[in-house]
N, C-alpha and C. Protein backbone atom coordinates (compact mmCIF):
# COMPACT_ATOMS: atom_id res chain seq x y z
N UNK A 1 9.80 -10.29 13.47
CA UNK A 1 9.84 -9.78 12.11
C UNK A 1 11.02 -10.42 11.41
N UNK A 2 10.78 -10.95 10.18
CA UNK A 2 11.89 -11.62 9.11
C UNK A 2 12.68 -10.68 8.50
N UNK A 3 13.39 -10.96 8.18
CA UNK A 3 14.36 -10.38 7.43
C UNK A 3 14.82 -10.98 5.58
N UNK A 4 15.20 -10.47 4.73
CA UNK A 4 14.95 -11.19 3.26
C UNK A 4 16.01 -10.44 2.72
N UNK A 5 16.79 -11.42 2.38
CA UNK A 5 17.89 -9.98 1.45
C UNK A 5 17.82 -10.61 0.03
N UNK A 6 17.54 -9.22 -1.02
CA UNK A 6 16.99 -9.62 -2.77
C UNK A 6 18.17 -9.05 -2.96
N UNK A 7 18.40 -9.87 -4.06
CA UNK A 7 19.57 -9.47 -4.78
C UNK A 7 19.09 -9.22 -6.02
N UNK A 8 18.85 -7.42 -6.27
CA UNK A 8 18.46 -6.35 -7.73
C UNK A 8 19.50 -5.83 -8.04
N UNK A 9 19.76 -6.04 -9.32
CA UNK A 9 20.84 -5.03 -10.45
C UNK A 9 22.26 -5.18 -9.74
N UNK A 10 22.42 -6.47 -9.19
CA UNK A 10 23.70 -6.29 -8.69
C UNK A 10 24.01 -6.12 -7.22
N UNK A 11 22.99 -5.71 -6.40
CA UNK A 11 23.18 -4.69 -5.40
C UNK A 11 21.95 -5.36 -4.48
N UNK A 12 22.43 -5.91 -2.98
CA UNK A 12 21.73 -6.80 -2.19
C UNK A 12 20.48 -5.69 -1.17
N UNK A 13 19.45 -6.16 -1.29
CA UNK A 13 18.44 -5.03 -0.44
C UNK A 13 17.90 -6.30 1.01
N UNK A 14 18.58 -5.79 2.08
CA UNK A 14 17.65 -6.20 2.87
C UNK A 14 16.29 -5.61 3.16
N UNK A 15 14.84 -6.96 3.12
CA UNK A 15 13.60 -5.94 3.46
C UNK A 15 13.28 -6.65 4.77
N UNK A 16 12.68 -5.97 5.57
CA UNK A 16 11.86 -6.87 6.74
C UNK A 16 10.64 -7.35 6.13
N UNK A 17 9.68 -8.33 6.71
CA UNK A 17 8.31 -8.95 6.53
C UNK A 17 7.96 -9.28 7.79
N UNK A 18 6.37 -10.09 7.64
CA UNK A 18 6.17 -10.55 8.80
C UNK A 18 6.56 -12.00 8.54
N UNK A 19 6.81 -12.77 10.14
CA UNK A 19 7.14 -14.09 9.64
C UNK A 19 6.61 -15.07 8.95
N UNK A 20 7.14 -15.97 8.14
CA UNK A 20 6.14 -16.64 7.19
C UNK A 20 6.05 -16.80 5.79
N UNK A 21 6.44 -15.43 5.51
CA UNK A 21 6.10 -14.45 4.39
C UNK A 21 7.48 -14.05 3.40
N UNK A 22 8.76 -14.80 4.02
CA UNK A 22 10.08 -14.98 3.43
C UNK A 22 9.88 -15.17 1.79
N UNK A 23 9.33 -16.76 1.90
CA UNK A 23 9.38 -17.07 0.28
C UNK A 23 8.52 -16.34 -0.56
N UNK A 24 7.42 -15.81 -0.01
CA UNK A 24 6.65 -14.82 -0.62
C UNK A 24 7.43 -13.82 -1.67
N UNK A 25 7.61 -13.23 -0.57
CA UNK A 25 8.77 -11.79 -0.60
C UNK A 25 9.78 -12.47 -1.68
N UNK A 26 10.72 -13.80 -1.01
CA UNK A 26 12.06 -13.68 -2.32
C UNK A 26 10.89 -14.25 -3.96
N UNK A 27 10.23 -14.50 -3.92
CA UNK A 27 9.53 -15.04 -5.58
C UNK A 27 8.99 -13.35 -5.65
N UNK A 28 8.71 -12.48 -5.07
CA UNK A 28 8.33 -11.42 -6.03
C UNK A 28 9.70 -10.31 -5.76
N UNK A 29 10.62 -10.62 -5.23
CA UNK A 29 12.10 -9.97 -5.37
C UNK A 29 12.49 -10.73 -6.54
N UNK A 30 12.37 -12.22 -7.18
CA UNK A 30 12.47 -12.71 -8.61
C UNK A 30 12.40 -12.16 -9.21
N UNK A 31 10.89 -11.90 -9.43
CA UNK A 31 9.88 -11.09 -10.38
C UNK A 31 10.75 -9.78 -10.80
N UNK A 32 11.66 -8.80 -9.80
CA UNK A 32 11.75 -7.84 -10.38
C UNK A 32 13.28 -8.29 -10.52
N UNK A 33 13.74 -8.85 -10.10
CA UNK A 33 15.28 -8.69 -10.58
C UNK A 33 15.43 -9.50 -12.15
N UNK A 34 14.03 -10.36 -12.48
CA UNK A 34 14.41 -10.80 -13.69
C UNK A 34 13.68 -10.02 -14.75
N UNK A 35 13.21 -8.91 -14.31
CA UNK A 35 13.26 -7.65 -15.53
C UNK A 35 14.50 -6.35 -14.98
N UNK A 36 15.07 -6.91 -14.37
CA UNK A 36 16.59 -5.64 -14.44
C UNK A 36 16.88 -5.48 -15.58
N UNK A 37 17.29 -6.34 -16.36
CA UNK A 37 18.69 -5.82 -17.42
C UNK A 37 17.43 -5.55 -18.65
N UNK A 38 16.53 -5.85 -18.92
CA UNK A 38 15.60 -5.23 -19.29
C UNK A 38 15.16 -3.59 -19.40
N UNK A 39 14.77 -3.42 -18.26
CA UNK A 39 14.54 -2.36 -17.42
C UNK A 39 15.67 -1.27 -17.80
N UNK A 40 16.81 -1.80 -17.34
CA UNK A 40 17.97 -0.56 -17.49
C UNK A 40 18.82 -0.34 -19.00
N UNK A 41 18.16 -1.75 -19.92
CA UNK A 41 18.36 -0.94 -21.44
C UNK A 41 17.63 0.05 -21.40
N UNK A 42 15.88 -0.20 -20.91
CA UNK A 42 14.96 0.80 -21.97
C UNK A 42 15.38 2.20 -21.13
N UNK A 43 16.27 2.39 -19.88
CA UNK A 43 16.18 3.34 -19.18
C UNK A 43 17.59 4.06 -19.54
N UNK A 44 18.27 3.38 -20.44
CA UNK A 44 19.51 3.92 -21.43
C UNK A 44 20.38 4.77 -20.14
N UNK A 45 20.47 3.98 -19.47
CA UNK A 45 21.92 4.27 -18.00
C UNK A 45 21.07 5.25 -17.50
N UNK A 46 19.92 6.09 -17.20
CA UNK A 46 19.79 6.96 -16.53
C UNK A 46 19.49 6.95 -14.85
N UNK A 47 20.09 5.14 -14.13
CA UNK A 47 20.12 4.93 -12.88
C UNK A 47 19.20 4.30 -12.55
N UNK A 48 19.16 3.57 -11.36
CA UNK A 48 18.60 2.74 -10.39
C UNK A 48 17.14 2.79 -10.44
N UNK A 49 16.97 4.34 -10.36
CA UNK A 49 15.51 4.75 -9.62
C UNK A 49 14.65 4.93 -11.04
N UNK A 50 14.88 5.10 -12.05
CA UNK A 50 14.44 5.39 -13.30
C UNK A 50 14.13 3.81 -13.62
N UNK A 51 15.17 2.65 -13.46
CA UNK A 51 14.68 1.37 -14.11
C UNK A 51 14.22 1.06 -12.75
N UNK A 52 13.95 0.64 -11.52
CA UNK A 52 13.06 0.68 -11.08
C UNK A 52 11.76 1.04 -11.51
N UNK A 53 11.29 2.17 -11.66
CA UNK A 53 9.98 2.87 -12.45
C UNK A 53 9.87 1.98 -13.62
N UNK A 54 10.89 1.86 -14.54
CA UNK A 54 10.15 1.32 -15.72
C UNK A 54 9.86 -0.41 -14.82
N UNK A 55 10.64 -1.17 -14.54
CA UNK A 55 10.11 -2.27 -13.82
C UNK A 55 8.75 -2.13 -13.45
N UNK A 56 8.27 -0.98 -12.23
CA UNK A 56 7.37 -1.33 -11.81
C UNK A 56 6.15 -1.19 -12.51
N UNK A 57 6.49 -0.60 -14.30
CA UNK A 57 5.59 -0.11 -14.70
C UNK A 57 5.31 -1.36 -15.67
N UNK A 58 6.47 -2.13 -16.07
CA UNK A 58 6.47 -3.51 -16.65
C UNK A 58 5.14 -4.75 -15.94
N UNK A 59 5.26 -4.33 -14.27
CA UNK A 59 4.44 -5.39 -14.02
C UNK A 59 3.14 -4.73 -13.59
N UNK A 60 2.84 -3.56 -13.33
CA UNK A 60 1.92 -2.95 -13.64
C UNK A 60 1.14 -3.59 -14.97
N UNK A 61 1.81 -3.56 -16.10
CA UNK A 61 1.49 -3.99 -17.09
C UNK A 61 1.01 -4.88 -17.13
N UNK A 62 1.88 -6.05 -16.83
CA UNK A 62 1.54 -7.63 -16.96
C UNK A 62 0.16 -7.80 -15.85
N UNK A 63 0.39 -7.40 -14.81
CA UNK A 63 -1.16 -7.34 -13.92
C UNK A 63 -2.57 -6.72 -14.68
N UNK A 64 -2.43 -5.63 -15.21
CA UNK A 64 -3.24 -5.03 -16.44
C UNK A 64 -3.75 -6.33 -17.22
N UNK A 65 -3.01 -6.95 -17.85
CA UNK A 65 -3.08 -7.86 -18.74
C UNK A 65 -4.38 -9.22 -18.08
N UNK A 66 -3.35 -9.79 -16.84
CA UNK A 66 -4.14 -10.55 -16.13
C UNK A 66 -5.41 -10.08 -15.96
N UNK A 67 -5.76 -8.69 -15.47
CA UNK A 67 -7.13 -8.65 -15.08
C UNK A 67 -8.08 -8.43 -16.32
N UNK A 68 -7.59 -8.00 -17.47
CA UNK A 68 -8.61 -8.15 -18.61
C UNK A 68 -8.33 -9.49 -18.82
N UNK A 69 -7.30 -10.20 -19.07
CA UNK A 69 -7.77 -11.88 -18.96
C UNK A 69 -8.72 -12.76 -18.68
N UNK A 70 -8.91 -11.75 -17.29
CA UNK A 70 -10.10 -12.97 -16.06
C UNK A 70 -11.09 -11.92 -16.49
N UNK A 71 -11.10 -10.73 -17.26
CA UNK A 71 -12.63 -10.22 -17.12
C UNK A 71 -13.28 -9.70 -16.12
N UNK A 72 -12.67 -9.57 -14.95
CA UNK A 72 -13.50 -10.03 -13.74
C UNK A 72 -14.15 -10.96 -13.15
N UNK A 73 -13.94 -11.88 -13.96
CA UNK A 73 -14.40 -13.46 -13.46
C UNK A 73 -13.60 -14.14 -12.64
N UNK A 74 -13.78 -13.89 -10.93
CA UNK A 74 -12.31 -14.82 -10.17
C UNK A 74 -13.34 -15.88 -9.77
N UNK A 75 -12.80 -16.90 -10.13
CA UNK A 75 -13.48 -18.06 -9.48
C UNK A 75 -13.69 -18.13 -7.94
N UNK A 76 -14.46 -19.03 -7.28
CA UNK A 76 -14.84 -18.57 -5.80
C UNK A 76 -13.63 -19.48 -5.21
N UNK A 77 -13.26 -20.60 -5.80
CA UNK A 77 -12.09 -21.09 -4.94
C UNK A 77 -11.20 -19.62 -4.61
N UNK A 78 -10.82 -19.24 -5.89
CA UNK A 78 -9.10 -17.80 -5.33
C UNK A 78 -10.42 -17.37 -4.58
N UNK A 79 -11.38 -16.74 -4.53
CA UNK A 79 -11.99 -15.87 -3.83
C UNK A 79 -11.61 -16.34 -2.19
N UNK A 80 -12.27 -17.42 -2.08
CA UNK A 80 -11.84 -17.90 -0.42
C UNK A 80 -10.48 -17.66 -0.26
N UNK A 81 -9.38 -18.27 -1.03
CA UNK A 81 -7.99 -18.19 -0.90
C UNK A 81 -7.69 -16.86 -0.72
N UNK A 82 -8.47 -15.90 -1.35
CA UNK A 82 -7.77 -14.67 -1.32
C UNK A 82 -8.63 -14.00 0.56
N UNK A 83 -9.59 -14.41 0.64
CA UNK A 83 -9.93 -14.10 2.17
C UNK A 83 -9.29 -15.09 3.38
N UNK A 84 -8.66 -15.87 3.17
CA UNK A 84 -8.27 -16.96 4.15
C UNK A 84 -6.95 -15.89 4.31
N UNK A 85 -5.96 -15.62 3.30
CA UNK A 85 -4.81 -15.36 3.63
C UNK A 85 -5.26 -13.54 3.95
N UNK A 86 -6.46 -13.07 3.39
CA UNK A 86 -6.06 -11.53 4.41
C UNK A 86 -6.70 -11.73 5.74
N UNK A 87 -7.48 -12.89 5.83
CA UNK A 87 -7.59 -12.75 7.17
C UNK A 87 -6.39 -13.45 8.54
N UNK A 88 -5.35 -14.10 7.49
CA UNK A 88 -3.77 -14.47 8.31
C UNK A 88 -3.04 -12.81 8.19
N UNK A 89 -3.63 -12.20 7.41
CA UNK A 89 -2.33 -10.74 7.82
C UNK A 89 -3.19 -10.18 8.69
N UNK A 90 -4.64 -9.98 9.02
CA UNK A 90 -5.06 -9.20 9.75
C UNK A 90 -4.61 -9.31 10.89
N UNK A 91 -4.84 -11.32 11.19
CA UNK A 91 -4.34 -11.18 12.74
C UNK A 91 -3.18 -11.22 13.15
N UNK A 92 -1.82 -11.39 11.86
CA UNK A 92 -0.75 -11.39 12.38
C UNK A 92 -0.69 -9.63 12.80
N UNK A 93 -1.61 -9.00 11.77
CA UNK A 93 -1.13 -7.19 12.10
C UNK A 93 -1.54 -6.81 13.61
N UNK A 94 -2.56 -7.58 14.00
CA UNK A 94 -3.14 -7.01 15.41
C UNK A 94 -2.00 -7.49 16.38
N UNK A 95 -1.93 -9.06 15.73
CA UNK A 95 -0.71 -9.27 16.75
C UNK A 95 0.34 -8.77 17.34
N UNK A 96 1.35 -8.10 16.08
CA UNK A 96 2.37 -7.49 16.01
C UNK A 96 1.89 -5.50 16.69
N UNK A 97 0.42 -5.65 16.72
CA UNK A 97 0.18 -4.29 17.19
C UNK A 97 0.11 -4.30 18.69
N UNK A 98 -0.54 -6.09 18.99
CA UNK A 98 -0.49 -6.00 20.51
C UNK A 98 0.54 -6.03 21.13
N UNK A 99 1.89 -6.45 20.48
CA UNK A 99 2.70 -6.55 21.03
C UNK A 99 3.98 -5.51 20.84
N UNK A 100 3.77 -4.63 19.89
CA UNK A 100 4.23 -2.99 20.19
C UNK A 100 4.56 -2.33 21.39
């Protein structure tokens, strides 16, 4: 298991992952540390856990957006892409289960 330390609002979070999955993890630890100072105007100092929420509700948003974008129309290339890589977490999950 990897290890990833994001640096949000100042303040370093180590997360675990499975291996592999590092750069994954730090581009969507990006994603939220570059709506922090964002986040903690609209949350007018009321702490961590409050702009968190509005963050996650920011990309909530922007995902909203994307999927009326595509309509529901995913092309079949992402379609494969999107089954190739859950079928790399499935077997890394069995893996990591066989070896529990």
């Amino acid at each position: 298991m990897a290890q990833v330390s994001l640096m949000i609002g100042g303040r370093a979070h180590r997360i675990a992952c499975a291996d592999g999955q590092e750069t994954q993890l730090e581009r969507l630890g990006a994603m939220v540390a570059e709506r922090w100072d964002t986040a903690q105007r609209a949350a007018g100092g009321a702490g961590a856990e409050r702009t968190m929420l509005l963050i996650a509700l920011m990309l909530a948003d922007a995902l909203s957006d994307a999927q009326r974008e595509s309509d529901g129309n995913v092309a079949a290339p992402m379609l494969d892409a999107i089954a190739t890589r859950l079928e790399a977490l499935a077997t890394t999950l069995e893996q990591d289960g066989r070896s529990a």
